[in-house]
C-alpha atoms as a PDB file:
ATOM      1  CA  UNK A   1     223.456 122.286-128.219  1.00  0.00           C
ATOM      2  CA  UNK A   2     226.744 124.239-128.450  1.00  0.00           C
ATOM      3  CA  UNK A   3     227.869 126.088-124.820  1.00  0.00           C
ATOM      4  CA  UNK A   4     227.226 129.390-126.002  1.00  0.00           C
ATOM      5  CA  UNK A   5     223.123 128.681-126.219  1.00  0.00           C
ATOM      6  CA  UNK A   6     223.425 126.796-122.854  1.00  0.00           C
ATOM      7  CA  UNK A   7     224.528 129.763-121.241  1.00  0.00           C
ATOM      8  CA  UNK A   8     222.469 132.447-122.736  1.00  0.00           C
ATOM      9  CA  UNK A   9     219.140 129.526-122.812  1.00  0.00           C
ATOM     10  CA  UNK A  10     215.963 131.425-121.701  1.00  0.00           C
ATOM     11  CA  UNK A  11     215.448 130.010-118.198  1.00  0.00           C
ATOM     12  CA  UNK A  12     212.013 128.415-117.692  1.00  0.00           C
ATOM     13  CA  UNK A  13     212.629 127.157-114.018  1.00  0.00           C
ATOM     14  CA  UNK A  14     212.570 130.737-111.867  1.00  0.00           C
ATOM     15  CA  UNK A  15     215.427 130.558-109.563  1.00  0.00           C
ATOM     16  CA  UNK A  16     214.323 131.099-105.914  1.00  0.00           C
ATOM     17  CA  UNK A  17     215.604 134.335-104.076  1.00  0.00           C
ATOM     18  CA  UNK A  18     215.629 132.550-100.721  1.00  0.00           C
ATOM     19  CA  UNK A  19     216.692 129.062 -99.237  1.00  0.00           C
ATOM     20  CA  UNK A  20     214.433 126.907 -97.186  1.00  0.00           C
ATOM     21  CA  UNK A  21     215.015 129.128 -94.366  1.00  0.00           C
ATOM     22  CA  UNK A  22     213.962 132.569 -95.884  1.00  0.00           C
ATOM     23  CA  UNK A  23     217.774 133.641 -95.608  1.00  0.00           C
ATOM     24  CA  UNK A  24     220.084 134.680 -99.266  1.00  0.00           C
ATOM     25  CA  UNK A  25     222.064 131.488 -99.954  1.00  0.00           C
ATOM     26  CA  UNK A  26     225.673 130.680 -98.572  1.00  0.00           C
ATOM     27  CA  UNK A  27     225.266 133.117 -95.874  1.00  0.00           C
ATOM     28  CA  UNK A  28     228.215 131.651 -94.113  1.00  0.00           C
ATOM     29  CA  UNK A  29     228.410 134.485 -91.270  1.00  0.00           C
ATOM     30  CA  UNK A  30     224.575 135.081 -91.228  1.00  0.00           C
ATOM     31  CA  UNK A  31     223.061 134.021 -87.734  1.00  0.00           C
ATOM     32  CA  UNK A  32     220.830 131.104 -88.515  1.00  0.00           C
ATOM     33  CA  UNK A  33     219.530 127.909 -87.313  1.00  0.00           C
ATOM     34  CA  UNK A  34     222.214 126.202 -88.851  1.00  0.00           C
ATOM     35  CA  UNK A  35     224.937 128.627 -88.364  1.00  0.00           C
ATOM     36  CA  UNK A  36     226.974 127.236 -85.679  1.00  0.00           C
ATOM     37  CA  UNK A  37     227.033 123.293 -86.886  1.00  0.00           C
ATOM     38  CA  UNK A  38     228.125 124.680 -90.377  1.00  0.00           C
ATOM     39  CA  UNK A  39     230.844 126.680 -88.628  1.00  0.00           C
ATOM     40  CA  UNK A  40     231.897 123.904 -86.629  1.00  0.00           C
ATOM     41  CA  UNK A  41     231.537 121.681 -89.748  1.00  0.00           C
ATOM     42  CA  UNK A  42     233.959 123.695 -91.732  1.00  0.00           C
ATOM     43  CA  UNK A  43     236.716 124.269 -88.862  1.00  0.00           C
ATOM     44  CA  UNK A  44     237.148 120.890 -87.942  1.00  0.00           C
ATOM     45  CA  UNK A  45     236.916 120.125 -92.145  1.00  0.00           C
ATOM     46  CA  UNK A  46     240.380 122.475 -92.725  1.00  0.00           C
ATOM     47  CA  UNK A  47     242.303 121.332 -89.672  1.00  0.00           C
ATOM     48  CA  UNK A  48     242.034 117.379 -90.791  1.00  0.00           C
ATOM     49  CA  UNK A  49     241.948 117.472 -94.753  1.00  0.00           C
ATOM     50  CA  UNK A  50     245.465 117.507 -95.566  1.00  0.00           C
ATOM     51  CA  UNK A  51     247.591 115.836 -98.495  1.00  0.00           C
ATOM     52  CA  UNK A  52     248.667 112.903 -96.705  1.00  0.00           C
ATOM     53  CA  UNK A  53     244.587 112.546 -95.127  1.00  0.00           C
ATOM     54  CA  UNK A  54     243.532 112.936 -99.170  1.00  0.00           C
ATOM     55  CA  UNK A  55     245.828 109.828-100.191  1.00  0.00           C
ATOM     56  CA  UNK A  56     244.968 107.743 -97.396  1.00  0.00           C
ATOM     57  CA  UNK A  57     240.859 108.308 -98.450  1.00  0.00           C
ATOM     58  CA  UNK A  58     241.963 107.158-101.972  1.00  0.00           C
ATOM     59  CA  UNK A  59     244.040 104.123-101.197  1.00  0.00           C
ATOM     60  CA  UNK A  60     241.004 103.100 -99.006  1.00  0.00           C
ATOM     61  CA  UNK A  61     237.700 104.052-100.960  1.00  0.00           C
ATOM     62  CA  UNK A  62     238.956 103.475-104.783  1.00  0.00           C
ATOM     63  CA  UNK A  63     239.257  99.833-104.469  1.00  0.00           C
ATOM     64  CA  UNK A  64     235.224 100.086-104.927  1.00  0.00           C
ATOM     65  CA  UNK A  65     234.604  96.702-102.917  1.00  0.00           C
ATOM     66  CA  UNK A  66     232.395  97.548-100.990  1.00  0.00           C
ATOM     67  CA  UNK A  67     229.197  96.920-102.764  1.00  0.00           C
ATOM     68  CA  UNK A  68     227.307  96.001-106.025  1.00  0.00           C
ATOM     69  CA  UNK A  69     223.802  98.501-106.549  1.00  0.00           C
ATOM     70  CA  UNK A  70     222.706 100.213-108.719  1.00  0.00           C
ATOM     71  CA  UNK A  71     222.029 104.124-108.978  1.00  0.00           C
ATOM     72  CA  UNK A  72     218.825 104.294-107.906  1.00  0.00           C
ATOM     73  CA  UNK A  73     219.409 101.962-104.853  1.00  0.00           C
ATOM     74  CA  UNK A  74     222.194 104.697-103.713  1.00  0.00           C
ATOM     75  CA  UNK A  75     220.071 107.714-104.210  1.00  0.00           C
ATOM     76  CA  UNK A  76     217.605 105.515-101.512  1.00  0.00           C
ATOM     77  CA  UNK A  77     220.464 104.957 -99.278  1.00  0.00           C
ATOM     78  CA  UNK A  78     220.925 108.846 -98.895  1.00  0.00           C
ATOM     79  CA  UNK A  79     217.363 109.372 -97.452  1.00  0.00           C
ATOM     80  CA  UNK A  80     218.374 109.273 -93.842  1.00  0.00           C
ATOM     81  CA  UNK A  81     221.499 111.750 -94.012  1.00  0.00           C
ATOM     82  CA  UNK A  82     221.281 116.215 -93.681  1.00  0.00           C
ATOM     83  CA  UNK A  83     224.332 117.763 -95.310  1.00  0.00           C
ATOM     84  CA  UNK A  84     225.907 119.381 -92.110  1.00  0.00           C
ATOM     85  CA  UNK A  85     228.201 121.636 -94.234  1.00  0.00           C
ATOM     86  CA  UNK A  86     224.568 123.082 -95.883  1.00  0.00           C
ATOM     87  CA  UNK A  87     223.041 126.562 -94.915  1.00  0.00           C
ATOM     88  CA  UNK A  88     220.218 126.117 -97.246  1.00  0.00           C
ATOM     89  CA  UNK A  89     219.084 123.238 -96.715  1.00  0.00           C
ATOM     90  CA  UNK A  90     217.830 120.484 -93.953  1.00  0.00           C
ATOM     91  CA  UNK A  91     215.969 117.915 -96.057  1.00  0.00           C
ATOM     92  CA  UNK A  92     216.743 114.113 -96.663  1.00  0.00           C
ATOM     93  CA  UNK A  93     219.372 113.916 -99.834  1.00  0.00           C
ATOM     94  CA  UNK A  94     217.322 112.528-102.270  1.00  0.00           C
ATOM     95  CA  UNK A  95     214.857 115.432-101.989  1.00  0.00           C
ATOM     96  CA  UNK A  96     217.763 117.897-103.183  1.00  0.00           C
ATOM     97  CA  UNK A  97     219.446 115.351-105.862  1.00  0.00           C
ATOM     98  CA  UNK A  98     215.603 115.856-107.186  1.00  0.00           C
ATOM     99  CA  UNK A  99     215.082 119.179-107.090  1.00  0.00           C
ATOM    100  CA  UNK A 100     218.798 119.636-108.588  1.00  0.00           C
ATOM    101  CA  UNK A 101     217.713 117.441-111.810  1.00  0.00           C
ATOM    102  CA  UNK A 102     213.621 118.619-112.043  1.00  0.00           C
ATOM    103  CA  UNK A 103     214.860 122.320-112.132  1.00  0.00           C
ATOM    104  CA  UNK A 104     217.479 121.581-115.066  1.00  0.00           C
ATOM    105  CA  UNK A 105     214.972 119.500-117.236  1.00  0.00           C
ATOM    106  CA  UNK A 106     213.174 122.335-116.913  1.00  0.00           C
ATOM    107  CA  UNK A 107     215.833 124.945-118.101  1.00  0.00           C
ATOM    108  CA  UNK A 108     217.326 122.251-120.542  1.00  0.00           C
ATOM    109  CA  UNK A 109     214.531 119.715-121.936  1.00  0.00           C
ATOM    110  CA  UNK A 110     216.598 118.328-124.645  1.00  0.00           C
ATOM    111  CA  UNK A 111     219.859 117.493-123.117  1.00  0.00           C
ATOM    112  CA  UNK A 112     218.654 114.363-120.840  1.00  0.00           C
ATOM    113  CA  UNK A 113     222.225 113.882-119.524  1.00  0.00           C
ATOM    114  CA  UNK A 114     222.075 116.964-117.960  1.00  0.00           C
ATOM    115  CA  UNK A 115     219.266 116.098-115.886  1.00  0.00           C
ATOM    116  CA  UNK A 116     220.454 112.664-114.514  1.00  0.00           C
ATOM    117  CA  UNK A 117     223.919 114.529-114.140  1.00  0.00           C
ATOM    118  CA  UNK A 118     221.723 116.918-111.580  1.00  0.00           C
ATOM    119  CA  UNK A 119     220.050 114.099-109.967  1.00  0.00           C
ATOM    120  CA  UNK A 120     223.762 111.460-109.562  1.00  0.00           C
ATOM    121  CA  UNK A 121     225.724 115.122-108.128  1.00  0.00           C
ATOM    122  CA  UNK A 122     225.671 114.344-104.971  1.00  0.00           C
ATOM    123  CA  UNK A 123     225.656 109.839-104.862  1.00  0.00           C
ATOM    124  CA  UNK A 124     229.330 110.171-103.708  1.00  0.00           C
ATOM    125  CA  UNK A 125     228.006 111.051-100.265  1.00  0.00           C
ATOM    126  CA  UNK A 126     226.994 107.476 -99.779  1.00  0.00           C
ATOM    127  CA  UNK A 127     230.572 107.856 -97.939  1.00  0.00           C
ATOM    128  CA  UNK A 128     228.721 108.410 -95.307  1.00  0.00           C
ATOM    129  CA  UNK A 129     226.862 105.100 -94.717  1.00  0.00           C
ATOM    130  CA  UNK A 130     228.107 102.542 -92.557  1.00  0.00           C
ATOM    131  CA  UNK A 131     228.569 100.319 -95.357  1.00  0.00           C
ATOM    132  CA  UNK A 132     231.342 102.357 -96.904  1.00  0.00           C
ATOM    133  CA  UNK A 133     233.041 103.246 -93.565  1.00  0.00           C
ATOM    134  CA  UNK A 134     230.622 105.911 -92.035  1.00  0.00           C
ATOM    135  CA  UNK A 135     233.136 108.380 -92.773  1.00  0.00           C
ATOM    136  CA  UNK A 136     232.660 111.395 -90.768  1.00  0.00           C
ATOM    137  CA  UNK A 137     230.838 114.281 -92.436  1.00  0.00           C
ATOM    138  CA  UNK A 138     233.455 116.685 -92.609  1.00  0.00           C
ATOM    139  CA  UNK A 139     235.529 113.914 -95.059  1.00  0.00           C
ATOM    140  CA  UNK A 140     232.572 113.451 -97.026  1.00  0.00           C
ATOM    141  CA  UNK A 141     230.602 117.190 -97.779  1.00  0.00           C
ATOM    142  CA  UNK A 142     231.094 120.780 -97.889  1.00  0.00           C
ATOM    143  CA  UNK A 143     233.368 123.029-100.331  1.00  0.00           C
ATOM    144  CA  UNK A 144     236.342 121.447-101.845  1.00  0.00           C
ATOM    145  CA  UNK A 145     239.734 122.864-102.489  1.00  0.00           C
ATOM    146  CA  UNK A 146     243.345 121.552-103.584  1.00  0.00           C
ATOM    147  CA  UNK A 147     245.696 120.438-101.140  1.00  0.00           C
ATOM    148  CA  UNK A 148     249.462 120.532-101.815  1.00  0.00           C
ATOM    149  CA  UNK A 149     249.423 124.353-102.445  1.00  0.00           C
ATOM    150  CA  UNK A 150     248.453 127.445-100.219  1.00  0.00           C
ATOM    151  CA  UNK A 151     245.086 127.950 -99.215  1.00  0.00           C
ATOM    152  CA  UNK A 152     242.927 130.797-100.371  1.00  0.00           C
ATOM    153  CA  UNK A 153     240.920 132.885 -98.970  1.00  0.00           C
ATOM    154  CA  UNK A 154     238.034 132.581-101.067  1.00  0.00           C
ATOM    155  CA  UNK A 155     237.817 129.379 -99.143  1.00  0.00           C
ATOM    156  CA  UNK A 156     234.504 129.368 -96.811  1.00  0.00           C
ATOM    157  CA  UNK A 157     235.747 129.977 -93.001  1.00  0.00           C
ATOM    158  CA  UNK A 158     239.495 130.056 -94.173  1.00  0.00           C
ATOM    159  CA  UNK A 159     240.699 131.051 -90.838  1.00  0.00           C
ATOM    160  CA  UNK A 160     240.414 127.485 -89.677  1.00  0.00           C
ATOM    161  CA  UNK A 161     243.500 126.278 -91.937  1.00  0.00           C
ATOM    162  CA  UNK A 162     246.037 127.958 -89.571  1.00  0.00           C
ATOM    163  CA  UNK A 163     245.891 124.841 -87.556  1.00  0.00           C
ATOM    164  CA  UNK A 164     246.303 122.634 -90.752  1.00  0.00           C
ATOM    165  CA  UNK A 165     249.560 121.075 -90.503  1.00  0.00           C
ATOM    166  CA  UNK A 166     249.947 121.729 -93.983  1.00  0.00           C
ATOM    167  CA  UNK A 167     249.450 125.588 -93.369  1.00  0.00           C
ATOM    168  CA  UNK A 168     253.172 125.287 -92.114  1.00  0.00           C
ATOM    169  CA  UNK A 169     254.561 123.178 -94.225  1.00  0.00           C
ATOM    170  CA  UNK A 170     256.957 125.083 -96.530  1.00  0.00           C
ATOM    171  CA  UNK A 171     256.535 122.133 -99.592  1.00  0.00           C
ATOM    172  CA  UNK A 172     252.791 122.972 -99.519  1.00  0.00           C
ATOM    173  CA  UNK A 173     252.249 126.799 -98.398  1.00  0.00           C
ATOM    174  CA  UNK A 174     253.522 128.341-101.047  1.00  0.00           C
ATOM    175  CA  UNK A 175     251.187 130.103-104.178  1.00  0.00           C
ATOM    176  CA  UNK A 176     251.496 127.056-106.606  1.00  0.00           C
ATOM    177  CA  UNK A 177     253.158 124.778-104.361  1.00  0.00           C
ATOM    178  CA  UNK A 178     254.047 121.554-106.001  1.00  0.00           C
ATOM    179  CA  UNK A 179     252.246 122.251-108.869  1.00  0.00           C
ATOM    180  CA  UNK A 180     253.040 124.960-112.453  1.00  0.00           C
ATOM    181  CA  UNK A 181     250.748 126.757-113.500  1.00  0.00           C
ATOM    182  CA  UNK A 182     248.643 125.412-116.470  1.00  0.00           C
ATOM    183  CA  UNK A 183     248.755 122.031-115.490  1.00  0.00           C
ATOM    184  CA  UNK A 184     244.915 121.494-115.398  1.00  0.00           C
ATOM    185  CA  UNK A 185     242.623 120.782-112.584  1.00  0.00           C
ATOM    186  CA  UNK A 186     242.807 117.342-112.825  1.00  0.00           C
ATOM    187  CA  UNK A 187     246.562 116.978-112.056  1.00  0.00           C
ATOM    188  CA  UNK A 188     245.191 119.122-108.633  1.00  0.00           C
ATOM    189  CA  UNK A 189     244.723 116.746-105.350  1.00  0.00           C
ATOM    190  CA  UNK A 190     241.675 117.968-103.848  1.00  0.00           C
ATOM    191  CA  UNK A 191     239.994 117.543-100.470  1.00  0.00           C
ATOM    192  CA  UNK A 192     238.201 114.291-100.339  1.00  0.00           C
ATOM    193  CA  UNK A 193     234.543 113.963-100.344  1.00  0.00           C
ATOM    194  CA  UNK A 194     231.766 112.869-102.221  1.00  0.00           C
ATOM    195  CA  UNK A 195     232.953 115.102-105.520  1.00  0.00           C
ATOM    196  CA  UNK A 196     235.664 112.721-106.404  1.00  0.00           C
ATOM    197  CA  UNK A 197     234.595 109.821-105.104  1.00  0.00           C
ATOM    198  CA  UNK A 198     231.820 109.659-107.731  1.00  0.00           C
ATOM    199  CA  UNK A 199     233.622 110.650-110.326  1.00  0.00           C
ATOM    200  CA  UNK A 200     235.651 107.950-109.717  1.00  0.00           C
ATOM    201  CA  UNK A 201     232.485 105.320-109.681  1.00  0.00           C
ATOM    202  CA  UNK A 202     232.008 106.920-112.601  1.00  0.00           C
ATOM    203  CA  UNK A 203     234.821 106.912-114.338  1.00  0.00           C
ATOM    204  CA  UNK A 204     235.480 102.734-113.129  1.00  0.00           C
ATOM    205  CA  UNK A 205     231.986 101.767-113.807  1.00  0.00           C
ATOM    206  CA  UNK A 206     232.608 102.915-117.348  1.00  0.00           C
ATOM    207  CA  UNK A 207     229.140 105.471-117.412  1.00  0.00           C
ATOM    208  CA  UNK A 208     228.546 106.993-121.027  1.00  0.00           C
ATOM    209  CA  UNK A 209     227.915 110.133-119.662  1.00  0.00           C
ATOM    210  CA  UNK A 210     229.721 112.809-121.657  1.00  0.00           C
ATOM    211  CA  UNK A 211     232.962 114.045-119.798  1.00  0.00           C
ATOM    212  CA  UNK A 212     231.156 117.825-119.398  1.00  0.00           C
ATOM    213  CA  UNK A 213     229.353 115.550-117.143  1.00  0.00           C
ATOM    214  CA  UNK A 214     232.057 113.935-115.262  1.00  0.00           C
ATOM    215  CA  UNK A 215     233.981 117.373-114.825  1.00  0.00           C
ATOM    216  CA  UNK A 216     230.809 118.863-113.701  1.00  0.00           C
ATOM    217  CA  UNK A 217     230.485 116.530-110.593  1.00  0.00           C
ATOM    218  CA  UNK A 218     233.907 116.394-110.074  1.00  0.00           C
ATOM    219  CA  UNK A 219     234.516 120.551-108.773  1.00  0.00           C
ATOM    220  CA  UNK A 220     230.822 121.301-108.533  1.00  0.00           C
ATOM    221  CA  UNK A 221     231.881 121.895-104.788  1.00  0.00           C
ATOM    222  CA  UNK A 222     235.037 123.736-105.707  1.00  0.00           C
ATOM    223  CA  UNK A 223     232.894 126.878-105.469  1.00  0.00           C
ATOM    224  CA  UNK A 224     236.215 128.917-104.274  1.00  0.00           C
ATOM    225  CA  UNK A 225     237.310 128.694-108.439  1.00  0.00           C
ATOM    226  CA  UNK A 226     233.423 128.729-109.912  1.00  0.00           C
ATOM    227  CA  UNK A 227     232.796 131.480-107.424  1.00  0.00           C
ATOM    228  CA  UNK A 228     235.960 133.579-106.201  1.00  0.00           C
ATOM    229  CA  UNK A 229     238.237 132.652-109.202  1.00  0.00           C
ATOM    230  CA  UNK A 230     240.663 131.574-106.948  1.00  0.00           C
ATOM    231  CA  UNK A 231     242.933 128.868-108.851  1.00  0.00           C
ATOM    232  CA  UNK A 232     242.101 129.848-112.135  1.00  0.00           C
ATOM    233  CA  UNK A 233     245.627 129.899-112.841  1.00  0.00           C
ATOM    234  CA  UNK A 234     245.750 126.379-112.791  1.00  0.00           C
ATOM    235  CA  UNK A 235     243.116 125.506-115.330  1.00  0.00           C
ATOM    236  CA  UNK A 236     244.191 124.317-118.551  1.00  0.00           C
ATOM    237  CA  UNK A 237     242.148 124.828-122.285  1.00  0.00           C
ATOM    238  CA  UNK A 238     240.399 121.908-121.778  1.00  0.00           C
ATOM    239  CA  UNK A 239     239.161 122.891-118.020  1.00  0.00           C
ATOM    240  CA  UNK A 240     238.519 126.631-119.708  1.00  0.00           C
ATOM    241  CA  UNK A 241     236.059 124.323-122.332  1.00  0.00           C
ATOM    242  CA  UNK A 242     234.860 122.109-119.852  1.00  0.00           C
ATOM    243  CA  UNK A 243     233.770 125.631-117.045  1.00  0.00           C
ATOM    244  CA  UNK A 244     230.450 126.449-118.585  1.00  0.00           C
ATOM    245  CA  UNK A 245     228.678 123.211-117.813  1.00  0.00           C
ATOM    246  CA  UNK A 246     230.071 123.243-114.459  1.00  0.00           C
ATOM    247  CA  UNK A 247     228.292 126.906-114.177  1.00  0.00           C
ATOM    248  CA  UNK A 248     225.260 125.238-115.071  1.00  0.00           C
ATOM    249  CA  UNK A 249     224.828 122.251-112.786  1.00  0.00           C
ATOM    250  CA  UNK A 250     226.048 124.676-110.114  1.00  0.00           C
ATOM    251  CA  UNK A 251     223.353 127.174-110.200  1.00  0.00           C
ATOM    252  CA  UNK A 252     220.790 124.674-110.191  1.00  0.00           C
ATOM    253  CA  UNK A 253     222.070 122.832-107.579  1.00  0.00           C
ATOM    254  CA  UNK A 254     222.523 125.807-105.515  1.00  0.00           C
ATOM    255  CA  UNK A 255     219.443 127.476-105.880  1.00  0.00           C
ATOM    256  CA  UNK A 256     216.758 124.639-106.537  1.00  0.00           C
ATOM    257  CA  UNK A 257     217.545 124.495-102.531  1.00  0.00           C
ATOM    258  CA  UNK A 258     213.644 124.675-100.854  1.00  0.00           C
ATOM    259  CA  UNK A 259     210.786 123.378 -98.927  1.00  0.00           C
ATOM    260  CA  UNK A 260     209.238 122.589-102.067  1.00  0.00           C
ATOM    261  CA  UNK A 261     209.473 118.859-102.614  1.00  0.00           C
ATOM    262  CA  UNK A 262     209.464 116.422-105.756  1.00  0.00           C
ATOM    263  CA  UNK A 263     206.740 113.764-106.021  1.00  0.00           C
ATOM    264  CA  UNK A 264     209.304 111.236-106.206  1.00  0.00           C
ATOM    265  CA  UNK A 265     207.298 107.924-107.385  1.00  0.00           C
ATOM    266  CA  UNK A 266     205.978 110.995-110.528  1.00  0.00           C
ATOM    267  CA  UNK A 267     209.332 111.449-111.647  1.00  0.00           C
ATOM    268  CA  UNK A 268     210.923 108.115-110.717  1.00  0.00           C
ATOM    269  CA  UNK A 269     209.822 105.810-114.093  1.00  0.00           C
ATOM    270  CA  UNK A 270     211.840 109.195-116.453  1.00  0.00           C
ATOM    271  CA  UNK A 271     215.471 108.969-114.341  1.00  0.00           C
ATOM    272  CA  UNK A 272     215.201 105.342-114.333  1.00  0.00           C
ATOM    273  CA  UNK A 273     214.842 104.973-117.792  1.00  0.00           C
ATOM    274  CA  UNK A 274     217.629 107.732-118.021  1.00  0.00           C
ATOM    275  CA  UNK A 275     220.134 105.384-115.786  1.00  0.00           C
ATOM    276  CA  UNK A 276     219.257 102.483-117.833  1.00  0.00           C
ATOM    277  CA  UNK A 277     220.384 104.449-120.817  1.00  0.00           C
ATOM    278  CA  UNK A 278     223.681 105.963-119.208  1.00  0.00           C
ATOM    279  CA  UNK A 279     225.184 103.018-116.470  1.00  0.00           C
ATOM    280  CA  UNK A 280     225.323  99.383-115.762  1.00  0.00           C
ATOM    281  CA  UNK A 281     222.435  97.904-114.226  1.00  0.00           C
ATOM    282  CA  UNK A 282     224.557  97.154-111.178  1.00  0.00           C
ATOM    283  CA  UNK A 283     227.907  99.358-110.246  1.00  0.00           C
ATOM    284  CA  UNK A 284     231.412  98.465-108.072  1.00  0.00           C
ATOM    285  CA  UNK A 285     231.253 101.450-105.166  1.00  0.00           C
END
């Protein structure tokens, strides 16, 4: 299916206008029950993720010895942890990685790697678990954004990178900082969390998932370019190419957000047949 008929496809799935607390979605600033962890989430999130914090997380998570499973086994392991960094949302992972992938094989019937890429989003925040480390949340979830260049204000709660030490340091506060414009997204160091990390596992566990999928899962959390624009000026042809599946998974990971749950033993036999197709029976995390 070429891009242009993705974008303009005649959605079946009816987009919610309301998260599961009755509120608009990524109301940041709204007063809600979840309000003041988010906050708190996201200050202590830009004081700590810095360059040198980013290649530290690499050096120690991309070895990818610290287990053998397979996908569904991770999507399991989620069940106990609540994305802090959420304002939509309070249910167990795997209830969102489901509602993610049922509402875009509804929108998208034919395009089956679209719907496992929905339901594998969010694996990387296995991160979490106190078999990779328990890393804290706020180096695991929430909105990404590159490191090594000034921060934007698109950025959710941007005030809070004033006590970044890179905020004041002259080789990364400038516009481009040390990179040129043009020089595509991937030559970017991002925040750490669960975005790269399983594109990574991805990428070393040698998935045939098509690279719009693997780009998609990389930035869906760089919502400050998808949303704001900000960036844009570092994207390169291929990123430009690349955008409109990223604008997909995003809108139906975003706003699949509710207190409607998946029957998850209904839909379990189709995404395991779908990971059987698209990964190793086991995988390196």
């Amino acid at each position: 299916m070429a891009t242009a008929d993705l974008v303009s496809n005649v959605e079946v799935w009816p987009a919610p206008t309301s998260n599961a607390f009755g509120q608009e979605f990524r109301l940041y600033d709204a007063a809600s029950t979840r309000s003041s962890i988010v906050e708190e989430f996201y200050r202590t999130n830009h004081i700590n993720q810095t360059y040198s914090f980013v290649l530290e997380m690499k050096e120690k998570h991309l070895k990818f010895n610290k287990r053998k499973m397979g996908i569904w086994d991770c999507c399991e392991l989620l069940n106990e942890y609540v994305d802090e960094s959420d304002p939509d949302l309070d249910e167990p992972q795997i209830e969102h990685l489901l509602q993610t992938a049922e509402a875009l094989r509804k929108d998208y019937p034919n395009e089956d790697w679209l719907h496992l890429t929905g339901l594998i989003h969010d694996l990387g925040k296995v991160l979490l678990h106190p078999a990779f480390g328990e890393e804290p949340q706020w180096a695991v979830v929430g909105d990404t954004f590159p490191l090594g260049c000034a921060f934007d204000d698109a950025i959710v709660h941007s005030q809070y990178f004033k006590e970044n030490p890179d905020y004041s340091n002259p080789l990364y506060n400038s516009r481009n900082g040390i990179y040129t414009e043009g020089c595509g997204l991937d030559k970017l160091v991002m925040s750490w969390g669960h975005d790269e990390y399983m594109y990574q596992v991805m990428k070393f566990n040698n998935s045939t998932l098509p690279p719009q999928a693997l780009f998609a899962i990389r930035y869906h959390s760089f919502y400050a370019l998808h949303q704001a624009g900000a960036y844009a000026r570092f994207m390169n042809d291929l990123d430009r190419e690349m955008m409109p599946w990223l604008l997909i998974l995003n809108k139906h990971d975003l706003y699949s957000k509710s207190k409607v749950l998946i029957d998850v033993e209904e839909v379990k036999p189709y995404y395991l047949s779908l990971i059987d197709k698209y990964f190793p029976k086991e995988l390196q995390w």
